[in-house]
PDB file of N, CA and C in Angstrom:
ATOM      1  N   UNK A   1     -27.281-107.349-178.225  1.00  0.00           N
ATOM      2  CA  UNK A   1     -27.118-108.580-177.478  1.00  0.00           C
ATOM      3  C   UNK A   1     -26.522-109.629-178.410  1.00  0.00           C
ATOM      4  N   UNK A   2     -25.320-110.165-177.734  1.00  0.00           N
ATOM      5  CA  UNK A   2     -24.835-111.189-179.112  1.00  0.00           C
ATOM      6  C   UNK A   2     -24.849-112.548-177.927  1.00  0.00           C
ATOM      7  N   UNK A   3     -25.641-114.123-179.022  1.00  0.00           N
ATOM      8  CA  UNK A   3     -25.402-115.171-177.998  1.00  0.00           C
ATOM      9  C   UNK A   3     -24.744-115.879-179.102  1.00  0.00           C
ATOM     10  N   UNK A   4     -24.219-116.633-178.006  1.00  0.00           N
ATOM     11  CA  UNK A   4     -23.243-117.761-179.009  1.00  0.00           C
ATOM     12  C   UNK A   4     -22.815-118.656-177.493  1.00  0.00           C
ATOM     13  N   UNK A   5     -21.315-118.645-178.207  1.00  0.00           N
ATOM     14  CA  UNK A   5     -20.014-119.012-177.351  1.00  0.00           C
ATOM     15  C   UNK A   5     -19.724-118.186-177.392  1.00  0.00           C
ATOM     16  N   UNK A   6     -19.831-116.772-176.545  1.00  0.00           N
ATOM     17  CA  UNK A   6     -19.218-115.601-176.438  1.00  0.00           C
ATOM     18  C   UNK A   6     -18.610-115.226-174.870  1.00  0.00           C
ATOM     19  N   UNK A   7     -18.570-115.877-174.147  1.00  0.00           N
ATOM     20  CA  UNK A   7     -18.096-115.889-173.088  1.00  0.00           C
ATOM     21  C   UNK A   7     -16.731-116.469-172.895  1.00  0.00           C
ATOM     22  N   UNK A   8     -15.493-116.081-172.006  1.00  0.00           N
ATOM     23  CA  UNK A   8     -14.655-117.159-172.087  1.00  0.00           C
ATOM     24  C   UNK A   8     -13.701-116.862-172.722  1.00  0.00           C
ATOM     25  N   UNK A   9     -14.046-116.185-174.302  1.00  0.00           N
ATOM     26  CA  UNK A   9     -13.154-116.501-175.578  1.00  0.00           C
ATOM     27  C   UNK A   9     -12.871-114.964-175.987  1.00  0.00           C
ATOM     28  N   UNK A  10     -12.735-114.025-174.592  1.00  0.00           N
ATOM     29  CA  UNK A  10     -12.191-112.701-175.144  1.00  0.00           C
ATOM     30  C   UNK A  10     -13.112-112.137-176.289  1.00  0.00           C
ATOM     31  N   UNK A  11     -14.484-111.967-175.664  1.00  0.00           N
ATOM     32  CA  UNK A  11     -14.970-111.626-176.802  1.00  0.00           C
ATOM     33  C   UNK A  11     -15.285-109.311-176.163  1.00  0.00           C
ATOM     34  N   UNK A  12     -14.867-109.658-175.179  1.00  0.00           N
ATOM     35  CA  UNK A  12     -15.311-108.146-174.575  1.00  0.00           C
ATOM     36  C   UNK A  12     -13.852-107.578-174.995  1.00  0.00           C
ATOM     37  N   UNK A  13     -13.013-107.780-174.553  1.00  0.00           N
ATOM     38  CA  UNK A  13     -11.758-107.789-175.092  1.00  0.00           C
ATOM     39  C   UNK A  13     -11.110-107.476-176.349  1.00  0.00           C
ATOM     40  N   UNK A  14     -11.558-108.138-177.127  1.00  0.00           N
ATOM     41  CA  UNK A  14     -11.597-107.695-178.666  1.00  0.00           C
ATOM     42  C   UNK A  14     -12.399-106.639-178.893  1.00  0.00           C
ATOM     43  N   UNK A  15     -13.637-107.058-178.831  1.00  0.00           N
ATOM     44  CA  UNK A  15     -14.847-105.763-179.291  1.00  0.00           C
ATOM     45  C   UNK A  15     -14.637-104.213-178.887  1.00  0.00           C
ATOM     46  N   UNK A  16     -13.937-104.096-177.034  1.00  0.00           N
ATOM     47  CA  UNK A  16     -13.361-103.171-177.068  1.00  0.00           C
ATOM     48  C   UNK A  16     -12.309-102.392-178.248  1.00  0.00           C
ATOM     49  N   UNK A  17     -11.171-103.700-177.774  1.00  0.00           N
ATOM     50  CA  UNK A  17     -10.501-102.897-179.089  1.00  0.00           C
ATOM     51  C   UNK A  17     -10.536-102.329-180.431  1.00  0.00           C
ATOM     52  N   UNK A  18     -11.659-103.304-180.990  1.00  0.00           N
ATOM     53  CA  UNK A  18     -12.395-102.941-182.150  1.00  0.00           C
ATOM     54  C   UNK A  18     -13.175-101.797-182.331  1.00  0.00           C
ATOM     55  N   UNK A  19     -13.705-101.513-181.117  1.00  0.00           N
ATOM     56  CA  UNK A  19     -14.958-100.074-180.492  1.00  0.00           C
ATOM     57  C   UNK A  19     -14.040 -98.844-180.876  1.00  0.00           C
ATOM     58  N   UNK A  20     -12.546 -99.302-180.077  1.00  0.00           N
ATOM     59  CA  UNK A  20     -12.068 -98.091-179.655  1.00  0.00           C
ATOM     60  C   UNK A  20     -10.862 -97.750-181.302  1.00  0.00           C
ATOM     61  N   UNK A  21     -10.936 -98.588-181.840  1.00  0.00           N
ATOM     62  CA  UNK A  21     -10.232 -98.225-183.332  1.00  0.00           C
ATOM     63  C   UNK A  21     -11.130 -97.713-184.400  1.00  0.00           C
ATOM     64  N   UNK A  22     -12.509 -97.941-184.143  1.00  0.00           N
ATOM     65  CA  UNK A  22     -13.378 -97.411-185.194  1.00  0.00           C
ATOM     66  C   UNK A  22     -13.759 -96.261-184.597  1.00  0.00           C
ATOM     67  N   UNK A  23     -13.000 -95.682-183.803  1.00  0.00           N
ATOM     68  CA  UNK A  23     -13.893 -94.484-182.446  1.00  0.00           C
ATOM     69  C   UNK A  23     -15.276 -94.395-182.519  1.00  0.00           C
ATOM     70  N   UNK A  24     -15.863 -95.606-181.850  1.00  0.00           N
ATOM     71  CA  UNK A  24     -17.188 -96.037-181.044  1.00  0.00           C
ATOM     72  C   UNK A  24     -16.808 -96.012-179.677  1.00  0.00           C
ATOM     73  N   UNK A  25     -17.890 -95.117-178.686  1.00  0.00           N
ATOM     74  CA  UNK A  25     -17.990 -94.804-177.509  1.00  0.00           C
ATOM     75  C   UNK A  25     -18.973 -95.695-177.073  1.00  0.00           C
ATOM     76  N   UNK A  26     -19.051 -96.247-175.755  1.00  0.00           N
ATOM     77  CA  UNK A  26     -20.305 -97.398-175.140  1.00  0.00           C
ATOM     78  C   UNK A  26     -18.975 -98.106-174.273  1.00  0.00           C
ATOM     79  N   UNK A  27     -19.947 -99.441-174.162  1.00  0.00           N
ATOM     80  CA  UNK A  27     -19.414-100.287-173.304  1.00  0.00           C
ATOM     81  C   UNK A  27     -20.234-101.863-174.114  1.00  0.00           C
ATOM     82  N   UNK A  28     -19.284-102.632-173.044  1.00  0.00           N
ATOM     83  CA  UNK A  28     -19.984-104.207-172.968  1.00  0.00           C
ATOM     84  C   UNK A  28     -19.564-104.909-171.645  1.00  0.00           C
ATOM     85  N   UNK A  29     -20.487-105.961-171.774  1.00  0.00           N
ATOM     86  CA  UNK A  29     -19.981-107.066-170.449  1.00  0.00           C
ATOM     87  C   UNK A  29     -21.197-108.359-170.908  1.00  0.00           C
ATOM     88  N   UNK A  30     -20.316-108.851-170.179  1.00  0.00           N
ATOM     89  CA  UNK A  30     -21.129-110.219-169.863  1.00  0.00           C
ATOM     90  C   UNK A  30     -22.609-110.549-168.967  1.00  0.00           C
ATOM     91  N   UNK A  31     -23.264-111.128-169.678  1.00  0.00           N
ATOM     92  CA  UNK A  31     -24.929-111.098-168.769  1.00  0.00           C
ATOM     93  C   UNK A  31     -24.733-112.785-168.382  1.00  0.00           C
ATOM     94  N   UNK A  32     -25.515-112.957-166.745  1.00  0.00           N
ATOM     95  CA  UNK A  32     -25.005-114.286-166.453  1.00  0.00           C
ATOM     96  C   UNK A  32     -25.895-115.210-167.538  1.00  0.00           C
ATOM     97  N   UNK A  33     -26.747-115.149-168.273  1.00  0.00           N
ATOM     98  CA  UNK A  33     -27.562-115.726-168.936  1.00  0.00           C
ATOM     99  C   UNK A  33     -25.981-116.524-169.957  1.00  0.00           C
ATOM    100  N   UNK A  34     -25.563-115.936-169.834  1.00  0.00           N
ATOM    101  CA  UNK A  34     -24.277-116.241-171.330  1.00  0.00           C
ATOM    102  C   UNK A  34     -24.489-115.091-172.406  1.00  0.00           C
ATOM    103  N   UNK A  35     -25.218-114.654-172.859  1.00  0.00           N
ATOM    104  CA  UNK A  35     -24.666-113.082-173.737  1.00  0.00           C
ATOM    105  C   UNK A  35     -23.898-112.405-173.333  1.00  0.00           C
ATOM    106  N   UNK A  36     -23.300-111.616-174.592  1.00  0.00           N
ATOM    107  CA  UNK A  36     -22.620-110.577-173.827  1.00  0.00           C
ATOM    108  C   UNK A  36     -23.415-109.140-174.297  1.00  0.00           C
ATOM    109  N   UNK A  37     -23.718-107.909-173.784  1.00  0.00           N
ATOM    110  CA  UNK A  37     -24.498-106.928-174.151  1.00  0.00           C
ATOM    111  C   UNK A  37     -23.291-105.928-174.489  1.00  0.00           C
ATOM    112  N   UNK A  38     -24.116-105.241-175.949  1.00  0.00           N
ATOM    113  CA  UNK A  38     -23.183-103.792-175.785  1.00  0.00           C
ATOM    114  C   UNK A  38     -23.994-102.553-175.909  1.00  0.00           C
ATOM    115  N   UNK A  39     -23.430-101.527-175.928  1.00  0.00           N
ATOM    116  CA  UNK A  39     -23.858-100.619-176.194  1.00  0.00           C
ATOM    117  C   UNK A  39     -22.780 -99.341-176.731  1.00  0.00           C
ATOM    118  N   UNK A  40     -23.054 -99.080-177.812  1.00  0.00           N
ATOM    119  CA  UNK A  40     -22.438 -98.356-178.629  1.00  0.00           C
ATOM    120  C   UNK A  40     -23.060 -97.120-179.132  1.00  0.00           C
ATOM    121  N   UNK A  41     -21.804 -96.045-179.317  1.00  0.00           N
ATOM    122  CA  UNK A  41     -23.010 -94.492-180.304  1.00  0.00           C
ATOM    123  C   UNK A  41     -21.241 -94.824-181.296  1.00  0.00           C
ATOM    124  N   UNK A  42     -21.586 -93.961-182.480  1.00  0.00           N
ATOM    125  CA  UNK A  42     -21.233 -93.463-183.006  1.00  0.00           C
ATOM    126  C   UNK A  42     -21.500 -93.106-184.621  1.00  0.00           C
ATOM    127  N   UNK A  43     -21.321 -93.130-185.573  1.00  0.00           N
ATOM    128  CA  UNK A  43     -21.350 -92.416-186.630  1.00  0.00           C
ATOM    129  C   UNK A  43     -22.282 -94.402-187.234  1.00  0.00           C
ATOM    130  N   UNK A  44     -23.412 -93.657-187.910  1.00  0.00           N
ATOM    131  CA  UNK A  44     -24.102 -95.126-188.334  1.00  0.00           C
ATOM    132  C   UNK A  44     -23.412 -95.774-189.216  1.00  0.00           C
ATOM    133  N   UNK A  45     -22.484 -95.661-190.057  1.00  0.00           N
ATOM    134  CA  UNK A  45     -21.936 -96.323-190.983  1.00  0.00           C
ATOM    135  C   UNK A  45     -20.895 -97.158-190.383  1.00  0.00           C
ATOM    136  N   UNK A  46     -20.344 -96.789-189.339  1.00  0.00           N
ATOM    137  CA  UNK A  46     -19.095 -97.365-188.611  1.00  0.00           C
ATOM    138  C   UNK A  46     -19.533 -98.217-187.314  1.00  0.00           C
ATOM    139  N   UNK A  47     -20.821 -97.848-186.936  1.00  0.00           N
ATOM    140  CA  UNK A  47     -21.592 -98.639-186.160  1.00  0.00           C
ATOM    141  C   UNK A  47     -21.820-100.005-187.073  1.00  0.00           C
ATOM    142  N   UNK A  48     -22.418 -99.573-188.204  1.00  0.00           N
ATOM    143  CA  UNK A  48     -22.326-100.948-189.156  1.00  0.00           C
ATOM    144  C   UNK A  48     -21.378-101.916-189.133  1.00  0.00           C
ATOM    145  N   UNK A  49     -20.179-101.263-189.594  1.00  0.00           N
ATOM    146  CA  UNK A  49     -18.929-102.124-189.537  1.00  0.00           C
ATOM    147  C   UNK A  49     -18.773-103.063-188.380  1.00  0.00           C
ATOM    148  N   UNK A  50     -19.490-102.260-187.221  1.00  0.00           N
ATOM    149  CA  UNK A  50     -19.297-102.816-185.618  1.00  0.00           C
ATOM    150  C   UNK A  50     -20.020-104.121-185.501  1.00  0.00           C
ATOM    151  N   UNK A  51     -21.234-103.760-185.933  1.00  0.00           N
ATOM    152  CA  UNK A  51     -22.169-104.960-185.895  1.00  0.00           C
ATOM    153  C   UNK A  51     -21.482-105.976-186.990  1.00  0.00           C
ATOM    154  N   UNK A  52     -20.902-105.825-187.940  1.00  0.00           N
ATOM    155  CA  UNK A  52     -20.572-106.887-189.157  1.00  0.00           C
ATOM    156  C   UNK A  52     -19.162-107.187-188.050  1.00  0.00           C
ATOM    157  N   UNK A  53     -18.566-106.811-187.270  1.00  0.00           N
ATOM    158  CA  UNK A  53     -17.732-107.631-186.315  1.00  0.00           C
ATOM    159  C   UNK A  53     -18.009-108.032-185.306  1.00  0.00           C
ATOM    160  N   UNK A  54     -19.108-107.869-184.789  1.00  0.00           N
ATOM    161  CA  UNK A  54     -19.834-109.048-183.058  1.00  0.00           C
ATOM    162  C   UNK A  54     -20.795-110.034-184.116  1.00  0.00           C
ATOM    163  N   UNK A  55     -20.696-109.992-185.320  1.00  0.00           N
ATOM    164  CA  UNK A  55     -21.368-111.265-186.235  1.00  0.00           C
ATOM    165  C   UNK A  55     -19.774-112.090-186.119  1.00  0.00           C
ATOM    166  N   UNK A  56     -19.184-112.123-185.961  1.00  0.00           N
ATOM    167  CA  UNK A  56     -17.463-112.631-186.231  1.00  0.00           C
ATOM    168  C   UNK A  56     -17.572-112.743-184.800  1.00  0.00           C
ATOM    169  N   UNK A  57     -16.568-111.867-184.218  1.00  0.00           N
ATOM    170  CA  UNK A  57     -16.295-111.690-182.886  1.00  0.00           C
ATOM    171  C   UNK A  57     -14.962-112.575-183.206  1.00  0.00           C
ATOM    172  N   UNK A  58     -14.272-112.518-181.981  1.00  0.00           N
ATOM    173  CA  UNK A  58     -12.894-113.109-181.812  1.00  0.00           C
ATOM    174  C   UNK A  58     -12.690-115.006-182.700  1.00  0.00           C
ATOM    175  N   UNK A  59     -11.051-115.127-182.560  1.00  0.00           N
ATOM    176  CA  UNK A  59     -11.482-116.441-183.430  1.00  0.00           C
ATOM    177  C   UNK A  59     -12.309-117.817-182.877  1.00  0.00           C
ATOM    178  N   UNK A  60     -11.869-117.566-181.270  1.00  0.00           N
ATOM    179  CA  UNK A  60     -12.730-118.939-180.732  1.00  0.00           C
ATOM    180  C   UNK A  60     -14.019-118.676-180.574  1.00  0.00           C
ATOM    181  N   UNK A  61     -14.910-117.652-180.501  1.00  0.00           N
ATOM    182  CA  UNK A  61     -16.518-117.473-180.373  1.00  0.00           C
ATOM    183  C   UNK A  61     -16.540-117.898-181.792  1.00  0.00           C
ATOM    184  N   UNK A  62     -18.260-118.898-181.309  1.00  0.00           N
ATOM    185  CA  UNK A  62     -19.103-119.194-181.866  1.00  0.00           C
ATOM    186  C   UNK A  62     -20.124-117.920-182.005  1.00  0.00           C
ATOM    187  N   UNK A  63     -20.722-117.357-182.633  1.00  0.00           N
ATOM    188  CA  UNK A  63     -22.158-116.231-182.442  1.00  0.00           C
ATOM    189  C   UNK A  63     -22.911-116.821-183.488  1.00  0.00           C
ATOM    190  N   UNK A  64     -24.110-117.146-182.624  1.00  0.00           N
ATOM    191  CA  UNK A  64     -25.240-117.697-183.239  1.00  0.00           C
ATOM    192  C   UNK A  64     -26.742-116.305-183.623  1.00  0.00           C
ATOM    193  N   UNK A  65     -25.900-115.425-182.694  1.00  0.00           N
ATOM    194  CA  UNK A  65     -27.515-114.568-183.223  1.00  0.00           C
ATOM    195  C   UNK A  65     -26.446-113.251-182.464  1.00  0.00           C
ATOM    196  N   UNK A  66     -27.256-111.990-183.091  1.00  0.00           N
ATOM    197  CA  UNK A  66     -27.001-110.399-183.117  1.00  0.00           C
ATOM    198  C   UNK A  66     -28.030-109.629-182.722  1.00  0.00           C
ATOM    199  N   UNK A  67     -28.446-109.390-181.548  1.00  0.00           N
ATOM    200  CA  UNK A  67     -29.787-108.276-181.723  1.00  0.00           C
ATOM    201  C   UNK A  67     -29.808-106.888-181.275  1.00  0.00           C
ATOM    202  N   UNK A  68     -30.067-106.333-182.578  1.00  0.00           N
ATOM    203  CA  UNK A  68     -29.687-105.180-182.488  1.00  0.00           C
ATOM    204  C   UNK A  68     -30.863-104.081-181.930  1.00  0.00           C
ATOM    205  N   UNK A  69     -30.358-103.117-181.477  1.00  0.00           N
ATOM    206  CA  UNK A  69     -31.870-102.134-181.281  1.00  0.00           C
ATOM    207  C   UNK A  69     -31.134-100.765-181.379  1.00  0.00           C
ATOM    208  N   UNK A  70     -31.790-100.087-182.065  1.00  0.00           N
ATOM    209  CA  UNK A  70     -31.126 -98.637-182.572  1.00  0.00           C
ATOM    210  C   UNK A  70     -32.237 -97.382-181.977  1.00  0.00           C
ATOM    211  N   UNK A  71     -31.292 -96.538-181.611  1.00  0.00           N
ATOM    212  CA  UNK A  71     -31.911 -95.177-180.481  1.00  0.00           C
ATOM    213  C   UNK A  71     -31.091 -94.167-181.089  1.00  0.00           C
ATOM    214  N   UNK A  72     -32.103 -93.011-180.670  1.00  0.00           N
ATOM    215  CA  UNK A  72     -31.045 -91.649-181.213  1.00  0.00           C
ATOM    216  C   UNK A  72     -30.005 -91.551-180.670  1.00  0.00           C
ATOM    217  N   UNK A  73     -28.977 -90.771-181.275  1.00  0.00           N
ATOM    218  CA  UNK A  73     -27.613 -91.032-180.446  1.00  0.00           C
ATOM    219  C   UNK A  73     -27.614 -89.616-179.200  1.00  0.00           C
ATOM    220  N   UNK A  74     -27.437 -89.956-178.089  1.00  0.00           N
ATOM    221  CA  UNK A  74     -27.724 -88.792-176.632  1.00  0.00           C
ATOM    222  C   UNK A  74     -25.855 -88.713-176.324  1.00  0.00           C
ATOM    223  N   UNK A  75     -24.633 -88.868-177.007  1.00  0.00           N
ATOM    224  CA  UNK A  75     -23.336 -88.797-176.414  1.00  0.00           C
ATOM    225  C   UNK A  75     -22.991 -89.112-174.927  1.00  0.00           C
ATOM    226  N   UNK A  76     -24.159 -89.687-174.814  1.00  0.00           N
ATOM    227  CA  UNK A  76     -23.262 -90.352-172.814  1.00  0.00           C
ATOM    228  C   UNK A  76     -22.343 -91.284-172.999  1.00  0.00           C
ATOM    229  N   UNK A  77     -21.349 -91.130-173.903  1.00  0.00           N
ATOM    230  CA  UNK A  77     -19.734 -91.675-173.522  1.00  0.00           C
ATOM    231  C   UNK A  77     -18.627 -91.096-173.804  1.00  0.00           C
ATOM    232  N   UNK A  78     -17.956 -90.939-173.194  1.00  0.00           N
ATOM    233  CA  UNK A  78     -16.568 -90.375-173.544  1.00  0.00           C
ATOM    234  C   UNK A  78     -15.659 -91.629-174.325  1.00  0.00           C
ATOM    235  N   UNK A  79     -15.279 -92.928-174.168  1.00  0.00           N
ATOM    236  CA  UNK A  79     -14.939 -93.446-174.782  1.00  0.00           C
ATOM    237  C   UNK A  79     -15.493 -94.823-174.453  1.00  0.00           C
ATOM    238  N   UNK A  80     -14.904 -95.920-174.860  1.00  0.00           N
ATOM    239  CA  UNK A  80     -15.300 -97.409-174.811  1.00  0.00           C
ATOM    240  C   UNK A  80     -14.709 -98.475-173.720  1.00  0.00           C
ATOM    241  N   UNK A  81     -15.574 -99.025-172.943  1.00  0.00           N
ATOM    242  CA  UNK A  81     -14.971 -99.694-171.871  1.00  0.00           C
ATOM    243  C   UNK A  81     -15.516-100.856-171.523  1.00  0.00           C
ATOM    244  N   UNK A  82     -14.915-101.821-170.679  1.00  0.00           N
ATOM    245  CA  UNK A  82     -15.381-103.484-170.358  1.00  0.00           C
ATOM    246  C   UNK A  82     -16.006-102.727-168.833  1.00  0.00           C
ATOM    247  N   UNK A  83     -17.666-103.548-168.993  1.00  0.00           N
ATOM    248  CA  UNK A  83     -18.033-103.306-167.628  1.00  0.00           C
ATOM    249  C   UNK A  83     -18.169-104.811-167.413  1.00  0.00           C
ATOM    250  N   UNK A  84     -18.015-104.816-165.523  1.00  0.00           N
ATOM    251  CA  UNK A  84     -17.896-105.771-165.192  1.00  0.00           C
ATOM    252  C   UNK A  84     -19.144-105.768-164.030  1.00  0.00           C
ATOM    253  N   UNK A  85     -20.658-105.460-164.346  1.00  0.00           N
ATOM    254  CA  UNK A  85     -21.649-105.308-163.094  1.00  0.00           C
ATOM    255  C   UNK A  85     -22.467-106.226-163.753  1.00  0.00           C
TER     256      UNK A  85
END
């Protein structure tokens, strides 16, 4: 869960692209609260990298907080995508 100014400022947008260059499988979207949620598998070291970029996120987000929660990895993704539910 990342909050900030993350709405608005292409932050699903980026992170995708970022997901899908480090080949991380999951998704994200926007929660009406203002977070945006993700969910990611892939290799823990590159998951790292992932999280050290939704601490950044695009240039106009603000991110004030990162919360992370880590699960065994089960492969329910084929690749990385913007959900919009």
């Amino acid at each position: 869960m990342i909050s900030g100014k993350v709405q608005g400022v292409y932050y699903r947008a980026n992170a995708c692209e970022v997901a899908k260059r480090l080949g991380i499988t999951g998704w994200v979207r926007n929660l009406p609260d203002g977070r945006v949620e993700v969910v990611a598998e892939g290799e823990e070291d590159v998951l790292k990298n992932f999280i050290a970029w939704c601490w950044e996120g695009p240039p106009l987000a603000r991110v004030e907080n990162v919360e992370e929660k880590w699960e065994p990895y089960k492969g329910e993704f084929v690749t990385f995508s913007i959900r919009r539910d």
